[in-house]
Protein backbone atom coordinates (compact mmCIF):
# COMPACT_ATOMS: atom_id res chain seq x y z
CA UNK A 1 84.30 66.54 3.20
CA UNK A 2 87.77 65.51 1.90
CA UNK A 3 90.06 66.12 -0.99
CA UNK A 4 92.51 63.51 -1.16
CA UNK A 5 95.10 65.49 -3.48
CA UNK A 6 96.85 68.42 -2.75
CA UNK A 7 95.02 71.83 -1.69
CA UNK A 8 96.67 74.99 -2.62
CA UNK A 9 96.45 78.95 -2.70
CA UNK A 10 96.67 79.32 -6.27
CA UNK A 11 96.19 83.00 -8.17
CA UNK A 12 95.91 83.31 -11.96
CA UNK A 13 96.67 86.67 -12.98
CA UNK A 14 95.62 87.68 -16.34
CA UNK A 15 96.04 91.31 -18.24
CA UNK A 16 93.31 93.17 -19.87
CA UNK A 17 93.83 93.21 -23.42
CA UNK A 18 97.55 93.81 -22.59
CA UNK A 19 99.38 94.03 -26.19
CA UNK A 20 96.36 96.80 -26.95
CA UNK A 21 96.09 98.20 -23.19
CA UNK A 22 99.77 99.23 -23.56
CA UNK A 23 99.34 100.65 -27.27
CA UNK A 24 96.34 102.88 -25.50
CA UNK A 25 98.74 103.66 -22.54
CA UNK A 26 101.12 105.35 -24.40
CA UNK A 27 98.87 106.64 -26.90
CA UNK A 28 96.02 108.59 -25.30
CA UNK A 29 94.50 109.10 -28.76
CA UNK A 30 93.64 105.31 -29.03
CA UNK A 31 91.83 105.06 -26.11
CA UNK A 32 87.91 104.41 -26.18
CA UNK A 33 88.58 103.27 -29.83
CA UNK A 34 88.65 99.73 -31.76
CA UNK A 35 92.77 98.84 -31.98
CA UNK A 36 94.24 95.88 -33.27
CA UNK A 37 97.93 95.39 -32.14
CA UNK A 38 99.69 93.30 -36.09
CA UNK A 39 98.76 92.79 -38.84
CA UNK A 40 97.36 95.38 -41.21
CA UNK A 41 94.16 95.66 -43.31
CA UNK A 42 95.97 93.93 -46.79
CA UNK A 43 98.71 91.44 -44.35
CA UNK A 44 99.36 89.89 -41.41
CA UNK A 45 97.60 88.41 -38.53
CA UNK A 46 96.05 90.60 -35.63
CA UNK A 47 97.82 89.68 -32.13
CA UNK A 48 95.83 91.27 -30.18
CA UNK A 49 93.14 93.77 -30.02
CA UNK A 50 91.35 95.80 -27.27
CA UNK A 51 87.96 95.73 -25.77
CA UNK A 52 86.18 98.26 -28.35
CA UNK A 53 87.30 96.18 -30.82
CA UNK A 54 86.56 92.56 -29.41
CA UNK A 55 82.68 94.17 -29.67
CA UNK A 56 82.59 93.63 -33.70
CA UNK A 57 84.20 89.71 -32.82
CA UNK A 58 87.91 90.90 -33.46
CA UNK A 59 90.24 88.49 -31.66
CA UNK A 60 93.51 86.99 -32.08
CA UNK A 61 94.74 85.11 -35.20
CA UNK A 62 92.22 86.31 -37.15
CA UNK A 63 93.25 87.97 -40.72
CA UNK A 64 93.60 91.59 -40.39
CA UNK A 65 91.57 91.97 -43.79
CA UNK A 66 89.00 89.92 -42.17
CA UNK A 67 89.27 92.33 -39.17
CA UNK A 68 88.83 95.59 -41.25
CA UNK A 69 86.30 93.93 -42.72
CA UNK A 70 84.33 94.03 -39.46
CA UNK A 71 85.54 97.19 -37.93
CA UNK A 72 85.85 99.78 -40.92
CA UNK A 73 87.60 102.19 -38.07
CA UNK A 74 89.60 99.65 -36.70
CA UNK A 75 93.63 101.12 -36.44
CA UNK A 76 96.11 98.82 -36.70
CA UNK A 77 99.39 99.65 -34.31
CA UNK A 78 103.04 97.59 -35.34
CA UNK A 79 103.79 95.26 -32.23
CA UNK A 80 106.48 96.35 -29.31
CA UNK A 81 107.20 93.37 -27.98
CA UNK A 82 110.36 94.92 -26.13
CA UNK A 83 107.48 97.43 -24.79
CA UNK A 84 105.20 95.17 -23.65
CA UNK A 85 108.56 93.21 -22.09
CA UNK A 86 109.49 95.81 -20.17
CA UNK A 87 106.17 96.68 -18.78
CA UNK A 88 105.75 92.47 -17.87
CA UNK A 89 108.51 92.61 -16.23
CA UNK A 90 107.71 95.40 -13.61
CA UNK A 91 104.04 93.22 -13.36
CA UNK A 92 105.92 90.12 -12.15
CA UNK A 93 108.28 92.35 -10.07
CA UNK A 94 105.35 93.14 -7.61
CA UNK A 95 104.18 89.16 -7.72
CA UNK A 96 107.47 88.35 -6.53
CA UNK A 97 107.01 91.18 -3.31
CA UNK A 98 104.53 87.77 -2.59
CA UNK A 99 105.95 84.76 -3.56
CA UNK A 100 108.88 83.29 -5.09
CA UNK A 101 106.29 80.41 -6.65
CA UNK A 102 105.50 82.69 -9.91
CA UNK A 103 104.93 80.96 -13.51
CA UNK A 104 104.59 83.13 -16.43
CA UNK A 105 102.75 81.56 -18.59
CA UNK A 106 103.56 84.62 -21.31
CA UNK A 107 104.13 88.42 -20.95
CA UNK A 108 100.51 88.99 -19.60
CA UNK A 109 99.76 85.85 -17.32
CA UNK A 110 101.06 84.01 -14.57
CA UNK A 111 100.17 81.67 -11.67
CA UNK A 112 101.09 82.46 -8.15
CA UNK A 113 101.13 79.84 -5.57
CA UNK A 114 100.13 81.93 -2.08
CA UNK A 115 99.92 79.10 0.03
CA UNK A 116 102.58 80.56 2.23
CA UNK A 117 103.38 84.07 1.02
CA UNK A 118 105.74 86.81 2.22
CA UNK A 119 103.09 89.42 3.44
CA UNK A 120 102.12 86.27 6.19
CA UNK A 121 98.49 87.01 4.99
CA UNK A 122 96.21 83.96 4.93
CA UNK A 123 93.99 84.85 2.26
CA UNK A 124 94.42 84.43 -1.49
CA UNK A 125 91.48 86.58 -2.54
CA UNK A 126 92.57 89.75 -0.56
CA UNK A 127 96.28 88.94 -1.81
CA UNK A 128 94.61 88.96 -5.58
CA UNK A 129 92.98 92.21 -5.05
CA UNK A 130 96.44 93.72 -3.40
CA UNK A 131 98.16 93.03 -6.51
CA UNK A 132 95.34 94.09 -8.91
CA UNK A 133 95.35 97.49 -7.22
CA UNK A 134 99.02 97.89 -7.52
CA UNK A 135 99.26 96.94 -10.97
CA UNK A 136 96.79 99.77 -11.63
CA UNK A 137 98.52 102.39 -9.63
CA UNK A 138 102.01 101.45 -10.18
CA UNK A 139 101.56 100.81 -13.77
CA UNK A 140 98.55 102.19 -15.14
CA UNK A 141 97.08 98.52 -16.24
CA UNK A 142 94.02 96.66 -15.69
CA UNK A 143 94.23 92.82 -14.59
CA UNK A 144 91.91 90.26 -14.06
CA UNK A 145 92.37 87.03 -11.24
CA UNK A 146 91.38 83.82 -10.46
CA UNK A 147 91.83 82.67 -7.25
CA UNK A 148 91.46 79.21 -6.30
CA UNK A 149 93.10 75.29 -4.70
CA UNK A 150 95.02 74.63 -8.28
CA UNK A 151 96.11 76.14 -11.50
CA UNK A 152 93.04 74.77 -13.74
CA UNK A 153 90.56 76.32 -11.76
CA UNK A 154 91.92 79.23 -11.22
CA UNK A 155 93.17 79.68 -14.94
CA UNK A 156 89.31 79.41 -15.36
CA UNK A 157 88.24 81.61 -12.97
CA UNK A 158 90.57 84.49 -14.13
CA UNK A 159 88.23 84.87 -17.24
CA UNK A 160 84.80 84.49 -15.30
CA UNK A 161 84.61 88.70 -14.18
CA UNK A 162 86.79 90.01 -17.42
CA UNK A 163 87.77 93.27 -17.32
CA UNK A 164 89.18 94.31 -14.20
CA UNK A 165 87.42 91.75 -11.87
CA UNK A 166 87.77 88.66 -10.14
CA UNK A 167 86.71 85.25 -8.86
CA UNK A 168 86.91 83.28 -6.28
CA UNK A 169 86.21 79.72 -6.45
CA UNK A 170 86.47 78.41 -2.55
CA UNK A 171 87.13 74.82 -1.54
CA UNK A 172 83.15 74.09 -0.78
CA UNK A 173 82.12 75.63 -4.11
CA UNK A 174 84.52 73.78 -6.64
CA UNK A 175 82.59 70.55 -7.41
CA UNK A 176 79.37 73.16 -7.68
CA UNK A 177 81.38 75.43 -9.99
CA UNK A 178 82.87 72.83 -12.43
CA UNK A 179 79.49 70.86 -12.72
CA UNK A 180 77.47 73.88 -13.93
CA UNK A 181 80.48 75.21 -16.16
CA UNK A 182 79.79 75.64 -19.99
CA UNK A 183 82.16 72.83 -21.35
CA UNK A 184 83.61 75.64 -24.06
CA UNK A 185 84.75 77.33 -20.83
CA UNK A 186 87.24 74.64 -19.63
CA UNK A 187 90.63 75.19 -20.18
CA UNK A 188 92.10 73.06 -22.35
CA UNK A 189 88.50 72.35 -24.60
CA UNK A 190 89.27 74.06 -27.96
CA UNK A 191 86.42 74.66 -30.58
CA UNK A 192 87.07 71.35 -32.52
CA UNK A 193 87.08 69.61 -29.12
CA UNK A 194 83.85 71.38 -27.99
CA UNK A 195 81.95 70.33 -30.88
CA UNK A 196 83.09 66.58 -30.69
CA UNK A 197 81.77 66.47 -26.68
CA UNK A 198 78.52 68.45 -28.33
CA UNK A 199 77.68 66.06 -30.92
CA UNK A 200 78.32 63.18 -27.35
CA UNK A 201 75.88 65.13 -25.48
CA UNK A 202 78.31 66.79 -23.08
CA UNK A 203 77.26 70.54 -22.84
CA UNK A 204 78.25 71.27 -18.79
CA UNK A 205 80.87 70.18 -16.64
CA UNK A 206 77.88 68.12 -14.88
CA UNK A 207 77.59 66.21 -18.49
CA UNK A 208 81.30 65.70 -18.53
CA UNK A 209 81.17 64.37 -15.15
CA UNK A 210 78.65 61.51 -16.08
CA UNK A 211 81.12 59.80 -18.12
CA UNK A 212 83.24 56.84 -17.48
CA UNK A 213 87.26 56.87 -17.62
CA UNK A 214 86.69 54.74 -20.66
CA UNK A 215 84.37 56.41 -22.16
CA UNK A 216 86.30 59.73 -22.14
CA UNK A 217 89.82 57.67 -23.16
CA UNK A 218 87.58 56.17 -26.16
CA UNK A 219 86.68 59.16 -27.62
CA UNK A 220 89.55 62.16 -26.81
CA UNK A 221 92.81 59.77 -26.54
CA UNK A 222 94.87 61.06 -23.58
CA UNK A 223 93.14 64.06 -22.74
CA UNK A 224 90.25 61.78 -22.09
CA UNK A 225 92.18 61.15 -18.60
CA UNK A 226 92.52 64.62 -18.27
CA UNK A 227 89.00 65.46 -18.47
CA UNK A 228 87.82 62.98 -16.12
CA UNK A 229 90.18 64.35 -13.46
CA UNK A 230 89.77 68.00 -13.90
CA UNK A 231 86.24 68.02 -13.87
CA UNK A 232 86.20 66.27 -10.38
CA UNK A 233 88.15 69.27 -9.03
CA UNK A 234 91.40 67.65 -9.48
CA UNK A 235 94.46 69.00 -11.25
CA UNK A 236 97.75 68.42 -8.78
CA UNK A 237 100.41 70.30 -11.24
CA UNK A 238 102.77 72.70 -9.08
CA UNK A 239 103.19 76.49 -9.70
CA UNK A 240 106.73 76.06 -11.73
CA UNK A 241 109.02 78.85 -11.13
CA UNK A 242 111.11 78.04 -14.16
CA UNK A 243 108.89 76.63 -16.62
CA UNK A 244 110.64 74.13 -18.98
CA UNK A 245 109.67 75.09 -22.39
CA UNK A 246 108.25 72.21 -24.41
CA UNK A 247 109.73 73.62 -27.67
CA UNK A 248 111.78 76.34 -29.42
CA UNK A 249 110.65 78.50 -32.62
CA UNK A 250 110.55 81.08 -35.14
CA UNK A 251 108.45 82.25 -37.94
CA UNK A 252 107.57 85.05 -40.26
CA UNK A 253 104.58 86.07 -42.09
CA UNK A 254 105.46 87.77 -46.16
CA UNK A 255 104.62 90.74 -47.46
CA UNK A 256 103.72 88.81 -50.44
CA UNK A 257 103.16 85.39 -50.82
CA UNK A 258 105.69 82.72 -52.22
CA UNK A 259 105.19 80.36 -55.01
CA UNK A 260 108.42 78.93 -55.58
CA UNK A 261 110.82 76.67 -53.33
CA UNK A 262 113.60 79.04 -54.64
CA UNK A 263 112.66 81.38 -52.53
CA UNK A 264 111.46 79.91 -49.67
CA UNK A 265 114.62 78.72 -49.27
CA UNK A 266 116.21 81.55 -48.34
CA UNK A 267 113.05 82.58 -46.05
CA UNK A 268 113.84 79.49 -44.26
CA UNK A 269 117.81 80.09 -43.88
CA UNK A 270 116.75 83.55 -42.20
CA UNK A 271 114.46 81.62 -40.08
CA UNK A 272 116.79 78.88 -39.13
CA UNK A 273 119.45 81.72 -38.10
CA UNK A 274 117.28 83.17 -35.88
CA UNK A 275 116.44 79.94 -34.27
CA UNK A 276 119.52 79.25 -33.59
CA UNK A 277 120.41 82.06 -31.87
CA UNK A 278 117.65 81.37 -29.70
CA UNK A 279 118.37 78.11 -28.62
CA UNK A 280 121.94 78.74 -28.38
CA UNK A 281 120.83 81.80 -25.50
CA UNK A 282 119.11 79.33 -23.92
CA UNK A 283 121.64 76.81 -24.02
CA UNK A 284 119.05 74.34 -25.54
CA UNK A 285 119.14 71.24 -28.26
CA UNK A 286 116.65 69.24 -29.72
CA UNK A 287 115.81 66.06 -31.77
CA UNK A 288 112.54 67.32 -33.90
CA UNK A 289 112.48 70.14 -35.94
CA UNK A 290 108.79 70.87 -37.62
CA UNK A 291 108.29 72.68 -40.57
CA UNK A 292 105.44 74.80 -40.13
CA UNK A 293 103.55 76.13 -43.73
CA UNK A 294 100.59 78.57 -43.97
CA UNK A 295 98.83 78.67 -47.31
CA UNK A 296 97.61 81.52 -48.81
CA UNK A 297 94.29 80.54 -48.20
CA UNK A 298 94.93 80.40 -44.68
CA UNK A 299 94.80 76.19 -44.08
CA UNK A 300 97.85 74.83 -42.25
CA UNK A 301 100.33 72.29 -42.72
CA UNK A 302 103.15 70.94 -40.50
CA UNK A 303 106.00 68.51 -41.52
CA UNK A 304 107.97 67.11 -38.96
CA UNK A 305 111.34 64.75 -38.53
CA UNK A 306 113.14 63.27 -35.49
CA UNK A 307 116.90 62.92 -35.70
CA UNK A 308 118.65 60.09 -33.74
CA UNK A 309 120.96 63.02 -31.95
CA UNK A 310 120.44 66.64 -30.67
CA UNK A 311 120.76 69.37 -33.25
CA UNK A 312 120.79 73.58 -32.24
CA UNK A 313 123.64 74.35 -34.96
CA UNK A 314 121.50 76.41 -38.01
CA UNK A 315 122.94 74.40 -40.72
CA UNK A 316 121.33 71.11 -39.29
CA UNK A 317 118.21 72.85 -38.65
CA UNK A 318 118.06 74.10 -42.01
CA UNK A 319 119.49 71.06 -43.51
CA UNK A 320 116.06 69.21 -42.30
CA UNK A 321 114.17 71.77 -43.04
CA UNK A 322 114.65 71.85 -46.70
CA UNK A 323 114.22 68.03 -46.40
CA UNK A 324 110.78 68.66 -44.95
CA UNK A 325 109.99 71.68 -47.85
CA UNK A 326 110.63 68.78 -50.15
CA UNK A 327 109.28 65.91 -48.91
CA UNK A 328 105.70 66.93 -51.18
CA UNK A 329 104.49 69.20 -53.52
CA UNK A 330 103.30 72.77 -52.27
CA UNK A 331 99.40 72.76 -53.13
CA UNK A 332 99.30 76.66 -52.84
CA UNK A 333 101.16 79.49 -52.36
CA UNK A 334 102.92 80.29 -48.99
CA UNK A 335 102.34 83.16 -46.67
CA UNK A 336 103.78 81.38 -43.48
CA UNK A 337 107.24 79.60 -42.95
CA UNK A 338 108.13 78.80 -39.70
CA UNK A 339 110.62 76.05 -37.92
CA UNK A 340 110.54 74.72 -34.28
CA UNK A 341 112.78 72.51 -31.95
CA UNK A 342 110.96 70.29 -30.11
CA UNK A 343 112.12 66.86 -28.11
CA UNK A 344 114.41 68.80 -26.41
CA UNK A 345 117.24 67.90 -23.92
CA UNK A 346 115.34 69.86 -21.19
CA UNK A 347 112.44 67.28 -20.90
CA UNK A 348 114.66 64.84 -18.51
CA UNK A 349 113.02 65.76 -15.20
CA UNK A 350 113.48 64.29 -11.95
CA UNK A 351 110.03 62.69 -10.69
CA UNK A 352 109.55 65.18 -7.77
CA UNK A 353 107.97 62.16 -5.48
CA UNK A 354 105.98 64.66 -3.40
CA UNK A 355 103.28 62.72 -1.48
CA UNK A 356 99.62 64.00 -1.97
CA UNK A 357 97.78 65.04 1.28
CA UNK A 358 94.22 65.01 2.45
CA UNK A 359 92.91 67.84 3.71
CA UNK A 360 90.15 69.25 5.06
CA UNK A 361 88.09 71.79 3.00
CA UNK A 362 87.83 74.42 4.91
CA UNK A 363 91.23 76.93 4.50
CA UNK A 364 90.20 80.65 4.28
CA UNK A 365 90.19 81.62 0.66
C-alpha cells in the first residue's frame, strides 16, 4: 500500500492543563483542588483551569460567574503569563536537543518534525516518550503526545490518552483511525461546524469519507476541500520553524462595563498603543484592522476595514478604529474592546515547490 504525499515523523506535544499545572507547581496548596487561572467569580473570562475543575465542565472562555456557578470551591489565580513564558521556554529548549523543525503553536504546544533527528534514533514514539519523561523530571510538568506521518493527525492524537499519555497512530492504522473517529474530534470541526455535518448525517470520519468533493465544497465553502483531504489521511503542511503569524492584536476585558462611546474611546487609544508596540517589535504592518466588541451579554461583534496601504503607526490604527466604533449604533453595553492587524506584509511567501513522494508504508513509528 502507497501514500502518494509526503510521509513524515511528526510529534504533537501538548501540556496538561499548563496555565493551571504551573499555578499548582508553585503553589502546593492548590494542588488536588478545582483552579481556574482569570477571570474572577463577578469579571472576566477563565483561561484556563485544571483537571479537578474540568470535572464540574469548567473550560476556557467560559464566564468566571458561570464557572463559580458550577464549582462553589473553585479559586480563581491572576494569570503569569511571563511565568508560564519562562517555563515554555525551558519545554522547547529540550525539543530543540531533537530537532531544529519545532512549531509552537502557543506556550503549551508544539509540533516536532523527527523524521531525521539529532539523537539518530529512528523512532518517533520512543523519541515522544524521551521528551515526556524529561519534561517531568526537568520541570516538574505533565505532557501529553501525538505521534504520527503529519501535523493533523498527530494534533489529534495528542488529545486521544489526556493526561500524561500518548498515541501512536502508525502508517497501516491511519485510514482505520480517521474512519472510526467521532467527527467532533477532528481538528479543525468546531461545535457550530459539528452540528451542521450532524444535521447531513456525518457522525464518524467513515461518514465524512462517503462524501463527494462537491458535496463537502457545497455545504462548508473552503474547508469543504479540507475535509475531504484530511479525512483520507492527507494533510502535507511542513513543521514551520518560524511560524508566520496570520494577524496581530490586543484586547482588554472592564472592570465595569461601558455604555458610552466617550469612553470607549479612550479604552481603544490604550489598546491601539499597545498594538503598536507590538507590531513595531516585530517589525510588522498591516492593511486590516478589526474592531472586535463583546456585549455585556456576552454575544460578539467584529467590524472590520482594509486600507489601500500598510498601517503599524497607533494613530492610524486608532484613527480606523473609531471609524469602525462609529460605523453603527452600540445595541448594548461593552465589556470587550479589542483591535487586530491582519493582511499583513508577512503573508508574501515563496511557493516552496517541494515535490511530494510516494512511499511505502511501512517506516518504524
Amino acid at each position: 500500500m502507497k501514500m502518494d504525499f509526503p510521509l513524515r515523523k511528526i510529534i504533537h506535544v501538548d501540556m496538561d492543563a499548563f496555565y493551571a499545572s504551573v499555578e499548582q507547581m508553585d503553589n502546593p496548596g492548590l494542588k488536588e483542588k478545582p483552579v481556574a487561572v482569570g477571570g474572577s467569580e463577578k469579571r472576566g473570562v477563565v483561561a484556563a483551569a485544571s483537571y479537578e475543575a474540568r470535572k464540574y465542565g469548567i473550560r476556557s472562555a467560559i464566564s468566571g460567574a458561570l464557572a463559580k456557578k458550577l464549582c462553589p470551591d473553585l479559586i480563581f489565580v491572576k494569570p503569569r503569563f511571563d511565568r508560564y513564558k519562562e517555563i515554555s521556554l525551558k519545554i522547547r529548549a529540550i525539543f530543540y536537543e531533537y530537532t531544529d523543525l519545532v512549531e509552537p503553536l502557543s506556550l503549551d504546544e508544539a509540533y516536532l518534525d523527527v523524521t531525521t533527528n539529532k539523537k539518530g534514533n529512528p523512532s518517533a514514539s520512543q523519541i515522544a516518550e524521551e521528551i515526556r519523561d524529561r519534561i517531568f523530571k526537568e520541570v516538574g510538568l505533565t505532557a501529553s503526545a501525538g505521534i504520527s506521518i503529519n501535523k493533523f493527525i498527530a494534533k489529534v492524537a495528542s488529545d486521544y490518552n489526556k493526561p500524561n499519555g500518548q498515541k501512536t497512530v502508525n502508517p497501516e492504522e491511519v485510514l482505520p483511525f480517521l474512519e472510526n473517529l467521532d467527527i467532533r474530534k477532528f481538528y479543525g470541526v468546531g461545535k457550530v461546524t459539528a452540528e451542521k455535518m450532524y444535521q447531513l448525517g456525518i457522525f464518524t470520519g467513515k461518514d465524512l469519507k462517503g462524501k463527494s468533493t462537491e458535496f463537502l465544497t457545497e455545504h462548508f465553502g473552503k474547508s469543504g476541500a479540507y475535509y475531504y483531504q484530511v479525512v483520507r489521511g492527507i494533510h502535507t503542511s511542513e513543521v514551520k520553524p518560524n511560524r508566520i503569524p496570520k494577524s496581530i492584536g490586543a484586547e482588554r476585558t472592564f472592570d465595569e462595563n461601558l455604555s458610552s462611546e466617550i469612553f470607549m474611546l479612550k479604552k481603544l487609544e490604550n489598546i491601539a498603543f499597545e498594538l503598536e508596540k507590538r507590531l513595531k517589535k516585530s517589525t510588522i504592518a498591516g492593511k486590516t484592522v478589526t474592531l472586535k466588541i463583546k456585549y455585556s451579554d456576552f454575544s460578539q461583534q467584529t467590524r472590520s476595514k482594509t486600507l489601500p496601504y500598510f498601517i503599524a503607526e497607533k494613530s492610524l490604527i486608532l484613527e480606523t478604529a473609531k471609524e469602525l466604533l462609529y460605523q453603527e449604533k452600540m445595541g448594548n453595553s461593552v465589556r470587550l474592546l479589542g483591535i487586530s492587524l491582519s493582511n499583513l506584509n508577512t503573508d508574501k511567501k515563496a511557493a516552496s515547490g517541494k515535490k511530494t513522494i510516494s512511499i511505502q508504508l511501512k517506516l518504524d513509528f
